[in-house]
PDB file of N, CA and C in Angstrom:
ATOM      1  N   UNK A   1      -9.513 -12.591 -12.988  1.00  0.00           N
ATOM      2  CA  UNK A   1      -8.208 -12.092 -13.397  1.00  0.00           C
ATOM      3  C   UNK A   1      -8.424 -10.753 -14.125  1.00  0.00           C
ATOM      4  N   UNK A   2      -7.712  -9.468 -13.763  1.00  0.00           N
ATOM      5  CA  UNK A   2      -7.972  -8.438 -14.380  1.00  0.00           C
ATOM      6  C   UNK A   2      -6.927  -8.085 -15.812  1.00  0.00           C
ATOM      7  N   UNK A   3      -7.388  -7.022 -16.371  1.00  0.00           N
ATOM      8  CA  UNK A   3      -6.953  -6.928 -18.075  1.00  0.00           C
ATOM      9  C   UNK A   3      -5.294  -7.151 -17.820  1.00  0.00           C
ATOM     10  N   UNK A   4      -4.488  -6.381 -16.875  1.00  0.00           N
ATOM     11  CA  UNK A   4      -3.351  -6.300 -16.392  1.00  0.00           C
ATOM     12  C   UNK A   4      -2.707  -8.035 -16.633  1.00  0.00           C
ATOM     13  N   UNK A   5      -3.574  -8.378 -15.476  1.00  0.00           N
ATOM     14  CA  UNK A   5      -2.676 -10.172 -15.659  1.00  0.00           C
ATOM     15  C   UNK A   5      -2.863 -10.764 -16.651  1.00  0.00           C
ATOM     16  N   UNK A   6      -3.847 -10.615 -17.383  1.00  0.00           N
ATOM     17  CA  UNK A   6      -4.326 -11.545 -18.630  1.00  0.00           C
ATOM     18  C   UNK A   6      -2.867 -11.123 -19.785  1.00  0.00           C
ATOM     19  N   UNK A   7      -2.829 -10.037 -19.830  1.00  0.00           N
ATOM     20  CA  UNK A   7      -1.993  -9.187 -20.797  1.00  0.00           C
ATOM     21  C   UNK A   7      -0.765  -9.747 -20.678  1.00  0.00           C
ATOM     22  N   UNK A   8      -0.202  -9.104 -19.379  1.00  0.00           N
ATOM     23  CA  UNK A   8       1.172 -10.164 -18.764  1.00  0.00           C
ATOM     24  C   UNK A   8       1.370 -11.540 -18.952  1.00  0.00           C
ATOM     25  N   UNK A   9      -0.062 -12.222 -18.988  1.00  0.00           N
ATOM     26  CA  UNK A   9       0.084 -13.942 -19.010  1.00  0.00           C
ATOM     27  C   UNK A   9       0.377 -14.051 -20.563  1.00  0.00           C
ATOM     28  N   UNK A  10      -0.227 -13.001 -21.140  1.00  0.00           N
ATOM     29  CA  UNK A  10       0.319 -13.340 -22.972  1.00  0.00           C
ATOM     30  C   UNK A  10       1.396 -12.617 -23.350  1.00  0.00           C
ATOM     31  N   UNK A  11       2.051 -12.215 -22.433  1.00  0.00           N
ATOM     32  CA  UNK A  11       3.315 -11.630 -22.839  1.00  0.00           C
ATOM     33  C   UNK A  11       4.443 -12.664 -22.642  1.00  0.00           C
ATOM     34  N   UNK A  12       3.976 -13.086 -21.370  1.00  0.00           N
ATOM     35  CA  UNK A  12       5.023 -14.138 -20.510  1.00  0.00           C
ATOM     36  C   UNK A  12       4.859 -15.477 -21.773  1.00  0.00           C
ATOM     37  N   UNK A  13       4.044 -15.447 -22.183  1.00  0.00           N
ATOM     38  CA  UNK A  13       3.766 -16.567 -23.010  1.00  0.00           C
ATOM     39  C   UNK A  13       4.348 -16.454 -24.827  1.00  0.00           C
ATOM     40  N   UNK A  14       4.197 -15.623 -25.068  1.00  0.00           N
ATOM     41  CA  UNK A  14       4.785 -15.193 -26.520  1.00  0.00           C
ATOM     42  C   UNK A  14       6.345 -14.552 -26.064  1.00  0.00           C
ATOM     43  N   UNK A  15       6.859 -14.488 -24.983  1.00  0.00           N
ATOM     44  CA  UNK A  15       8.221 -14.582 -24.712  1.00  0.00           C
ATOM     45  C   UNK A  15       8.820 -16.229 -24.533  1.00  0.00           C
ATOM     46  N   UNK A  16       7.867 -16.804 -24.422  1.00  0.00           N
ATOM     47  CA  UNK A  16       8.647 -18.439 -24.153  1.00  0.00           C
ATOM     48  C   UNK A  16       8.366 -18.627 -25.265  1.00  0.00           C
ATOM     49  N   UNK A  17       7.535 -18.415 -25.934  1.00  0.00           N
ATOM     50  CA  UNK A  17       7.688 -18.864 -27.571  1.00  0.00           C
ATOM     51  C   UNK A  17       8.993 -18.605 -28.431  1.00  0.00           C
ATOM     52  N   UNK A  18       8.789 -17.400 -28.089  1.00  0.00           N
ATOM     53  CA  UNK A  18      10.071 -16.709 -28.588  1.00  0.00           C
ATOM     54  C   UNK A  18      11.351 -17.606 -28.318  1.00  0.00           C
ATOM     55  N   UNK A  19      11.906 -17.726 -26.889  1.00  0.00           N
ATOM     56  CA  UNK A  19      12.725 -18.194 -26.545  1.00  0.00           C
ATOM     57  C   UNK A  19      12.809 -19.119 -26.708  1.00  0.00           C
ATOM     58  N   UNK A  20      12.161 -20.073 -27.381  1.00  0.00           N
ATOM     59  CA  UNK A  20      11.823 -21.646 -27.184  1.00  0.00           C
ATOM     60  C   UNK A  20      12.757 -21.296 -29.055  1.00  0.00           C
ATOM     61  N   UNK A  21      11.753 -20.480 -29.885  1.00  0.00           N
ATOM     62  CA  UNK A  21      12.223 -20.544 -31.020  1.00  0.00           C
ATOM     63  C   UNK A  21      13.593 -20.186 -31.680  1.00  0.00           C
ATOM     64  N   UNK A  22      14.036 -19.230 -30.651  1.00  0.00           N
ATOM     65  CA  UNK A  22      15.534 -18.694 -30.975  1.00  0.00           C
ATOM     66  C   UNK A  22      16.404 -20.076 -30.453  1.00  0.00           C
ATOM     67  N   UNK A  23      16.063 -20.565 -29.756  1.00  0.00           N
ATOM     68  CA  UNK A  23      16.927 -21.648 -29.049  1.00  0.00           C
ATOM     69  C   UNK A  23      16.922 -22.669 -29.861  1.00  0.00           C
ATOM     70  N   UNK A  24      15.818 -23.208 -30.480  1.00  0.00           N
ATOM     71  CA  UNK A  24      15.806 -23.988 -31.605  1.00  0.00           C
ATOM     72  C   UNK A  24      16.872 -23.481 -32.905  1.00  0.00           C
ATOM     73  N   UNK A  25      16.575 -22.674 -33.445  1.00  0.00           N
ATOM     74  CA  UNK A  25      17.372 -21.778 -34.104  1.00  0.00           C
ATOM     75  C   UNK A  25      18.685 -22.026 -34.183  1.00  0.00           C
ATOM     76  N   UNK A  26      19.401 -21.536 -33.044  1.00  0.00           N
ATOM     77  CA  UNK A  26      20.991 -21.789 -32.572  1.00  0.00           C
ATOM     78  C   UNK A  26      21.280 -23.027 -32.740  1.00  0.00           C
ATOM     79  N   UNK A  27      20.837 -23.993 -31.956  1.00  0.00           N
ATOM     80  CA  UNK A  27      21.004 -25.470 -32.398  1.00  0.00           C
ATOM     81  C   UNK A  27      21.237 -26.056 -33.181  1.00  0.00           C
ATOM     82  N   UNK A  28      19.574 -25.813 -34.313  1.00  0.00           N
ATOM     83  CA  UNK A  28      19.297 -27.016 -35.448  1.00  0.00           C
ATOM     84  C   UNK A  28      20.377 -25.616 -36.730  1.00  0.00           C
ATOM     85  N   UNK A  29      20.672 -24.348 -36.768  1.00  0.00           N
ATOM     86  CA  UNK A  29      21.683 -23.437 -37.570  1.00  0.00           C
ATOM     87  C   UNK A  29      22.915 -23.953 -37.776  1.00  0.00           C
ATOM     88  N   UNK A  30      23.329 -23.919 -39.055  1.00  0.00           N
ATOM     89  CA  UNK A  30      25.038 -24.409 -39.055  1.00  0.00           C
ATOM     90  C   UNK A  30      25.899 -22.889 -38.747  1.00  0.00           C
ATOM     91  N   UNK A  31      26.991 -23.214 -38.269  1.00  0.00           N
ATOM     92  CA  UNK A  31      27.829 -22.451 -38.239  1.00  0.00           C
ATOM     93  C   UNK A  31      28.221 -20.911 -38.921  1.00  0.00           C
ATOM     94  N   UNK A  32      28.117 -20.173 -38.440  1.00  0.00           N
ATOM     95  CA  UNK A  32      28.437 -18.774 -39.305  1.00  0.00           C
ATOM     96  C   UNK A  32      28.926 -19.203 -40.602  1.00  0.00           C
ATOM     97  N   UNK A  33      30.112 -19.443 -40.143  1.00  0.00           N
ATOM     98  CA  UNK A  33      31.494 -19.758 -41.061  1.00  0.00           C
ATOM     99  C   UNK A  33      31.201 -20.483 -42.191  1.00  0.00           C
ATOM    100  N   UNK A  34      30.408 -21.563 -41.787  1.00  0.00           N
ATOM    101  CA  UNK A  34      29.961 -22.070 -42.776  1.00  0.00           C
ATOM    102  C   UNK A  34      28.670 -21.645 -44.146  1.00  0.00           C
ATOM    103  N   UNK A  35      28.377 -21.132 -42.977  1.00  0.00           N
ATOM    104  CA  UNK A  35      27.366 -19.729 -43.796  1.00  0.00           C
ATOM    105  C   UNK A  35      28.008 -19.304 -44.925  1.00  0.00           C
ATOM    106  N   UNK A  36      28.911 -18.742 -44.700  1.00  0.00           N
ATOM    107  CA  UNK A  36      29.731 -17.389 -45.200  1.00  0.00           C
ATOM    108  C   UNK A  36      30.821 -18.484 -46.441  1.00  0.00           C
ATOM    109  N   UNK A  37      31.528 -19.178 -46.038  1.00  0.00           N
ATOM    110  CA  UNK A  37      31.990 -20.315 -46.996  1.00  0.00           C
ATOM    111  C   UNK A  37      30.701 -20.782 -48.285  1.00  0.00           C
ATOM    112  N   UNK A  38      29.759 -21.091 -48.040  1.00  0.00           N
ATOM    113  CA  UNK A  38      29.160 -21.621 -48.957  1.00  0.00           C
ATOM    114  C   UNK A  38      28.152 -20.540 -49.620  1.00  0.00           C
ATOM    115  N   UNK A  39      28.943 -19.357 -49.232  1.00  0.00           N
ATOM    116  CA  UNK A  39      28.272 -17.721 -50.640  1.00  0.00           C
ATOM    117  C   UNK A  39      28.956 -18.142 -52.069  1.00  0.00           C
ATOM    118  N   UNK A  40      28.173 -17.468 -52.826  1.00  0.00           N
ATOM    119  CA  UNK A  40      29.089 -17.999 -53.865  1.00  0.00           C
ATOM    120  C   UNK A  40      30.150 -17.056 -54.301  1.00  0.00           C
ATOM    121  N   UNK A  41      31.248 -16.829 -54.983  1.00  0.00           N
ATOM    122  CA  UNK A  41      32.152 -15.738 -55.475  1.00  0.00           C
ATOM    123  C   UNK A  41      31.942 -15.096 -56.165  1.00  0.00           C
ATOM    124  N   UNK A  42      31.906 -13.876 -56.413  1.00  0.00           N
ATOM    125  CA  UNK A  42      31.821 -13.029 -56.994  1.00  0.00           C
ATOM    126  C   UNK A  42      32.596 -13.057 -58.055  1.00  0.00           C
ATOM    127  N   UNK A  43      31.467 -12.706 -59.402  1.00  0.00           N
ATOM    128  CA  UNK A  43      32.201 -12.655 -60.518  1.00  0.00           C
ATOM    129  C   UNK A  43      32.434 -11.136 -60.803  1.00  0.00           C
ATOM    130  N   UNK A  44      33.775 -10.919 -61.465  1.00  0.00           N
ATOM    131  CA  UNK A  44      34.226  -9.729 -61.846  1.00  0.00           C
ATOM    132  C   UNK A  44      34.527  -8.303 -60.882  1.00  0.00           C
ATOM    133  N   UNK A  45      34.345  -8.948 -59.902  1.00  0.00           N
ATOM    134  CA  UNK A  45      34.764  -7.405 -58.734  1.00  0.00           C
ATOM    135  C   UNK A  45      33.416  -6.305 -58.166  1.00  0.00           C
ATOM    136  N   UNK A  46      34.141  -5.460 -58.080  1.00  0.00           N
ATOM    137  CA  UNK A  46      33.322  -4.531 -57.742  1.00  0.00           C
ATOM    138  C   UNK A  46      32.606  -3.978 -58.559  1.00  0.00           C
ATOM    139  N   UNK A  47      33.228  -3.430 -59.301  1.00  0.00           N
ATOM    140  CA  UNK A  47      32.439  -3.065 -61.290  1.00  0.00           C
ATOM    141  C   UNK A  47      31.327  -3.739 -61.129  1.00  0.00           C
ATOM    142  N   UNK A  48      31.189  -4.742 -61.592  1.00  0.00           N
ATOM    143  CA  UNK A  48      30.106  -5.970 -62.171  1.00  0.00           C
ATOM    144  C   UNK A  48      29.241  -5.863 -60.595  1.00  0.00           C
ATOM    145  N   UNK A  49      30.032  -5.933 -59.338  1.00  0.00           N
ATOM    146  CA  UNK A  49      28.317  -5.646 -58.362  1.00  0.00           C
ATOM    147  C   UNK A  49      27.720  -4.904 -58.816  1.00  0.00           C
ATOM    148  N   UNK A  50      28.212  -3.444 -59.192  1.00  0.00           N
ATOM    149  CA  UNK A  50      27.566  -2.196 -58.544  1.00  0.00           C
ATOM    150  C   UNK A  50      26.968  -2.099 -60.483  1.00  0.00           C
ATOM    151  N   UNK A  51      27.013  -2.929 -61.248  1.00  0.00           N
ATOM    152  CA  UNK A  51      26.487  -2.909 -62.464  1.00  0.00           C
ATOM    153  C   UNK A  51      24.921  -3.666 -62.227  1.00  0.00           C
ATOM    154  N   UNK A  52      25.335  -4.683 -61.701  1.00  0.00           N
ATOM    155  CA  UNK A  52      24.005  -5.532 -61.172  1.00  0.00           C
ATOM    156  C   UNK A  52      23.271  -5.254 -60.338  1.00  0.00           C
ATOM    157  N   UNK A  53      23.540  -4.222 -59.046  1.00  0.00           N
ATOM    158  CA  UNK A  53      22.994  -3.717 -58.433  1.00  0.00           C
ATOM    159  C   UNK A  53      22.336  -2.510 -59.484  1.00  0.00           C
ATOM    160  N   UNK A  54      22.718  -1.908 -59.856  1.00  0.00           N
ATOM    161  CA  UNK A  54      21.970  -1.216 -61.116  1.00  0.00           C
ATOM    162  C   UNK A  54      20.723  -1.898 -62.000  1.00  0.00           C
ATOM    163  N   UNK A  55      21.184  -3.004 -62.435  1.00  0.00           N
ATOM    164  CA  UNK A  55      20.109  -3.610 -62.819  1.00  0.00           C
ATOM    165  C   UNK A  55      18.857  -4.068 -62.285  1.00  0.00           C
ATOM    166  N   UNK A  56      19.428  -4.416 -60.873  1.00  0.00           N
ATOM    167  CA  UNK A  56      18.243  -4.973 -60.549  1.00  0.00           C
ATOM    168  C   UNK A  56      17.350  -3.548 -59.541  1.00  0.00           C
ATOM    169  N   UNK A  57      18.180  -2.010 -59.487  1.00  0.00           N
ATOM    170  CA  UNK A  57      17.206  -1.350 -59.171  1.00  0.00           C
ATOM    171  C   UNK A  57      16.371  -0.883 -60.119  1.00  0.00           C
ATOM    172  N   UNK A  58      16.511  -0.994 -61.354  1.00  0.00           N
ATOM    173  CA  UNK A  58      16.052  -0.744 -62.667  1.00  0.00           C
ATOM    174  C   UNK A  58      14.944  -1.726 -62.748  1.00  0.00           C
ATOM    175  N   UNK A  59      15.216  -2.815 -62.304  1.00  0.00           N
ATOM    176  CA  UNK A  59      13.985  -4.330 -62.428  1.00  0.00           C
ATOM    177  C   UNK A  59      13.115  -4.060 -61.150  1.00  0.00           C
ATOM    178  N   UNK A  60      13.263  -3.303 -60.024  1.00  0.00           N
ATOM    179  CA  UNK A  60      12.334  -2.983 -58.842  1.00  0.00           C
ATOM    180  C   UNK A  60      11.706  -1.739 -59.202  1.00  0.00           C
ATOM    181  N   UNK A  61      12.257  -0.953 -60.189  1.00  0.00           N
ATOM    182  CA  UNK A  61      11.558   0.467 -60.161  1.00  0.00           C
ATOM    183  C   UNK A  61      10.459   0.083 -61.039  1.00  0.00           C
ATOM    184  N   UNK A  62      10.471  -0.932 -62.610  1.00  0.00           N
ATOM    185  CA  UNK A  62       9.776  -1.226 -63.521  1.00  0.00           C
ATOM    186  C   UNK A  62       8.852  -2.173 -62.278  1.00  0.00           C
ATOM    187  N   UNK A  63       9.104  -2.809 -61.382  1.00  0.00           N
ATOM    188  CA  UNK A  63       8.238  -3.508 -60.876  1.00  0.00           C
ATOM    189  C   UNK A  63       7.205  -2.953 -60.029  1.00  0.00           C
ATOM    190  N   UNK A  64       7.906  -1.678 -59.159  1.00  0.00           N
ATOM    191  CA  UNK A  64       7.082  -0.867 -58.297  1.00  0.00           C
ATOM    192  C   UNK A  64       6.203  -0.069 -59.380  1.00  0.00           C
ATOM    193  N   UNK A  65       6.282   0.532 -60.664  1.00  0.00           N
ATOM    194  CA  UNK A  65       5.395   1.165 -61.345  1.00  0.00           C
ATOM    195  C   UNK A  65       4.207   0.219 -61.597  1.00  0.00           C
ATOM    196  N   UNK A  66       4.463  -1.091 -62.164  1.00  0.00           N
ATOM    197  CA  UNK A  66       3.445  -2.082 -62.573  1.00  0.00           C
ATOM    198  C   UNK A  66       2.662  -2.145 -61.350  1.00  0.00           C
ATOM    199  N   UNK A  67       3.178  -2.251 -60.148  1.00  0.00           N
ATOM    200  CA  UNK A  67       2.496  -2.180 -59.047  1.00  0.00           C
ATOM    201  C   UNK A  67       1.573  -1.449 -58.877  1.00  0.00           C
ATOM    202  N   UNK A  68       2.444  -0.064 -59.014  1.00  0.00           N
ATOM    203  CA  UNK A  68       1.052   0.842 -58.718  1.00  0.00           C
ATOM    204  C   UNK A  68       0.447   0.929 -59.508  1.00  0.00           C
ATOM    205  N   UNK A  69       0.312   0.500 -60.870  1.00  0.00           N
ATOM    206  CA  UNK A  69      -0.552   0.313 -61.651  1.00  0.00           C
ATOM    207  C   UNK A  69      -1.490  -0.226 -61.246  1.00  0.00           C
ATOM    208  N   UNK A  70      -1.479  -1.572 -60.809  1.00  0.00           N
ATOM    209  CA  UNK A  70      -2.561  -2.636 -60.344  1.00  0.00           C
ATOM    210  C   UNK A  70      -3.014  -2.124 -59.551  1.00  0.00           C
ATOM    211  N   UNK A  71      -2.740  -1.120 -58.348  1.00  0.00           N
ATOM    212  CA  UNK A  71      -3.211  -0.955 -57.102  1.00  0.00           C
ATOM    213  C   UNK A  71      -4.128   0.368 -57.124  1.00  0.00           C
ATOM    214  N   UNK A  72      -4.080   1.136 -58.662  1.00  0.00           N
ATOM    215  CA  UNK A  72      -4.990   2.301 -58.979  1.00  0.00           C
ATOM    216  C   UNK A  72      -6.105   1.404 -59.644  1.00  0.00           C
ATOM    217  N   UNK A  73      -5.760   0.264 -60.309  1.00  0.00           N
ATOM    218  CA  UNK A  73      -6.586  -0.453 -60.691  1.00  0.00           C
ATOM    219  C   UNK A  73      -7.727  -0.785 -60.228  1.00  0.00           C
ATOM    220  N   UNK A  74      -6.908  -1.583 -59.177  1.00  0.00           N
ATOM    221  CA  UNK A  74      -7.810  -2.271 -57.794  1.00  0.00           C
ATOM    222  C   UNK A  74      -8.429  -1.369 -57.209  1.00  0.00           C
ATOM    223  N   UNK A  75      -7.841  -0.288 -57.002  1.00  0.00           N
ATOM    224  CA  UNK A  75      -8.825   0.814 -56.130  1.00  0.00           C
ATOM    225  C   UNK A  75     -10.196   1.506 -56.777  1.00  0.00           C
ATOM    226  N   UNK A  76      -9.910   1.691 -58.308  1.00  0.00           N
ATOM    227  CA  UNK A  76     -11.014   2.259 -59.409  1.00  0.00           C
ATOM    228  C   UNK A  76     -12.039   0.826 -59.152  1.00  0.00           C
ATOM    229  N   UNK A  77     -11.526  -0.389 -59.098  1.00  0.00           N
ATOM    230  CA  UNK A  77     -12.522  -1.436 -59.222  1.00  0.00           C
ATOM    231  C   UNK A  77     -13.333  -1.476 -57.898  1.00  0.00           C
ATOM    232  N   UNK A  78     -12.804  -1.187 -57.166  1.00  0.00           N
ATOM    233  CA  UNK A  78     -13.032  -1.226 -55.294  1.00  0.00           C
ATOM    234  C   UNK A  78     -14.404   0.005 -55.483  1.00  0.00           C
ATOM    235  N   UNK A  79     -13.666   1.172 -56.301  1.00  0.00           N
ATOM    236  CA  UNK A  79     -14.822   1.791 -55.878  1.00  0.00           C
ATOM    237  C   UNK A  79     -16.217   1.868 -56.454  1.00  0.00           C
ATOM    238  N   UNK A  80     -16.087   1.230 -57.745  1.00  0.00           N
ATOM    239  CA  UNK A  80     -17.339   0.594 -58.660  1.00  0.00           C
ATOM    240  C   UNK A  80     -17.916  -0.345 -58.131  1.00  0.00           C
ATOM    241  N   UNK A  81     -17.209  -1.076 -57.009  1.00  0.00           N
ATOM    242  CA  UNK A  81     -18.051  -2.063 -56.540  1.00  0.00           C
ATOM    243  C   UNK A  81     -18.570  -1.517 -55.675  1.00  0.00           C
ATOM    244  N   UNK A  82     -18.471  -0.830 -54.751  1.00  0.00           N
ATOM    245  CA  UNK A  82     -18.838   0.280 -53.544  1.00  0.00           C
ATOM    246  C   UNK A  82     -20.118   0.413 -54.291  1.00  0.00           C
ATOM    247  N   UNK A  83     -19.960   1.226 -55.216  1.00  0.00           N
ATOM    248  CA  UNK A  83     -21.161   2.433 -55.771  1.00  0.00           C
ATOM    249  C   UNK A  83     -22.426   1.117 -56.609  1.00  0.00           C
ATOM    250  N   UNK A  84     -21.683   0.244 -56.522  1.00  0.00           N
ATOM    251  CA  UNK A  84     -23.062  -0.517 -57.208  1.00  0.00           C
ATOM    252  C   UNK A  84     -23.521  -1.356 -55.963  1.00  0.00           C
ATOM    253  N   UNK A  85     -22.969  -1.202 -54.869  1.00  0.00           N
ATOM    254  CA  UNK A  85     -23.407  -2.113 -53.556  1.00  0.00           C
ATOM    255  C   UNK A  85     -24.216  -0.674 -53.024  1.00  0.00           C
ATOM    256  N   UNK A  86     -24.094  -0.012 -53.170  1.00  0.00           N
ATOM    257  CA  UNK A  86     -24.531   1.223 -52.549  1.00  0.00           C
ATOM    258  C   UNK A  86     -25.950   1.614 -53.567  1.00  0.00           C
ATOM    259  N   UNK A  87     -26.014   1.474 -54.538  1.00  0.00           N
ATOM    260  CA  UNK A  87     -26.798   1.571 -55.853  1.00  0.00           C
ATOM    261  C   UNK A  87     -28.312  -0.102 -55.292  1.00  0.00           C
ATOM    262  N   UNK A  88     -27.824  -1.044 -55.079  1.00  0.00           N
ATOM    263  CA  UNK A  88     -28.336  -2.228 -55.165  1.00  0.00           C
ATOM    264  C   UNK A  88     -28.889  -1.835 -53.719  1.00  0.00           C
ATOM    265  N   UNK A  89     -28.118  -2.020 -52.516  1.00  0.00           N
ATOM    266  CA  UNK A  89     -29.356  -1.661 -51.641  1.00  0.00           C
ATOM    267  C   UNK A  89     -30.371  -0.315 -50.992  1.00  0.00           C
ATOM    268  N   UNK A  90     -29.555   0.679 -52.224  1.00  0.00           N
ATOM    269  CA  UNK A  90     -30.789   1.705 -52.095  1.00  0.00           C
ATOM    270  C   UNK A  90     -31.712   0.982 -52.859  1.00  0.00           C
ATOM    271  N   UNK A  91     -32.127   0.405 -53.923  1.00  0.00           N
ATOM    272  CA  UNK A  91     -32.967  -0.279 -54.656  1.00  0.00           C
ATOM    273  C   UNK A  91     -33.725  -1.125 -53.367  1.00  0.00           C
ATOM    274  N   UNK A  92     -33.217  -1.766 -53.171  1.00  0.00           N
ATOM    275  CA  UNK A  92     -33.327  -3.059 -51.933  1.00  0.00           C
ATOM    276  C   UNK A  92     -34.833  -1.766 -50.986  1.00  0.00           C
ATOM    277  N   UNK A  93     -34.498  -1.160 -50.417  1.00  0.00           N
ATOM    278  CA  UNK A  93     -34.625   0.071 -49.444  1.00  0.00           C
ATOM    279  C   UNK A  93     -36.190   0.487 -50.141  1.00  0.00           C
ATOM    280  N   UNK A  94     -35.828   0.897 -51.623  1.00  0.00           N
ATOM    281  CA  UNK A  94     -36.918   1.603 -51.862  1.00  0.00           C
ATOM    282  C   UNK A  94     -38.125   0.447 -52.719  1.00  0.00           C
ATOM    283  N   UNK A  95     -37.679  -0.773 -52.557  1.00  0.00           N
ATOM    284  CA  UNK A  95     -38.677  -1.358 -52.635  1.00  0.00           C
ATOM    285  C   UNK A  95     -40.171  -1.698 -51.631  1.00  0.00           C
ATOM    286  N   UNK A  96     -38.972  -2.095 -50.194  1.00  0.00           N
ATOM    287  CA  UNK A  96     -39.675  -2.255 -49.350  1.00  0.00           C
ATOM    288  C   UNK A  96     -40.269  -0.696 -48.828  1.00  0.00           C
ATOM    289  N   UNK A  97     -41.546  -0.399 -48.825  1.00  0.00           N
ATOM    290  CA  UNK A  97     -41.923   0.842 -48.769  1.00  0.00           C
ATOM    291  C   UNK A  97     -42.516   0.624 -47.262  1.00  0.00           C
ATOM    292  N   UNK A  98     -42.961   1.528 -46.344  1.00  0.00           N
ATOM    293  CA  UNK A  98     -43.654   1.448 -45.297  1.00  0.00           C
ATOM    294  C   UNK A  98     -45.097   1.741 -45.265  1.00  0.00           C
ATOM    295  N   UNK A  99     -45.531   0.480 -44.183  1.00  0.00           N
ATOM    296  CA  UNK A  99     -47.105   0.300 -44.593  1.00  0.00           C
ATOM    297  C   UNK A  99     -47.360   0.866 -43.544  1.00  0.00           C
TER     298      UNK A  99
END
């Protein structure tokens, strides 16, 4: 079987998955309507969204900074570990000398 059919056979195949799963989906899903009925109400209008929506971009911006905090973190630690893996088997290297 060449790369062509193999490819196609996993396409044809992660499309019945697919379809198998959306179909499940529709079925075992309740009703839009019912969806949409059991949101809860909004307190205080529009005001009070667009206050809370405020807040909580205020609670993602404090969260994305902490983030990148950790992730300059992680990267300073990433590269100390590099340089001492890099450090350890030059050691490694210049032990074994050639006879």
């Amino acid at each position: 079987m060449d790369i062509i059919s193999q490819l196609q056979e996993q396409v044809n195949t992660i499309a019945a998955l697919a379809f198998n799963t959306f179909g499940t989906l529709q079925r075992d899903a309740p009703p839009f309507d019912a969806l949409v009925a059991a949101l809860p109400l909004s307190d205080g209008g529009e005001e009070a969204q667009l206050k809370r929506i405020a807040e909580l971009q205020a609670e993602n911006d404090a969260v994305g900074q902490e983030l990148q905090k950790q992730l300059e973190a992680a990267e300073k630690e990433l590269k100390q570990v590099q340089e001492l893996f890099n450090q350890a088997t030059d050691n490694c290297l210049n032990l074994k000398k050639p006879e």
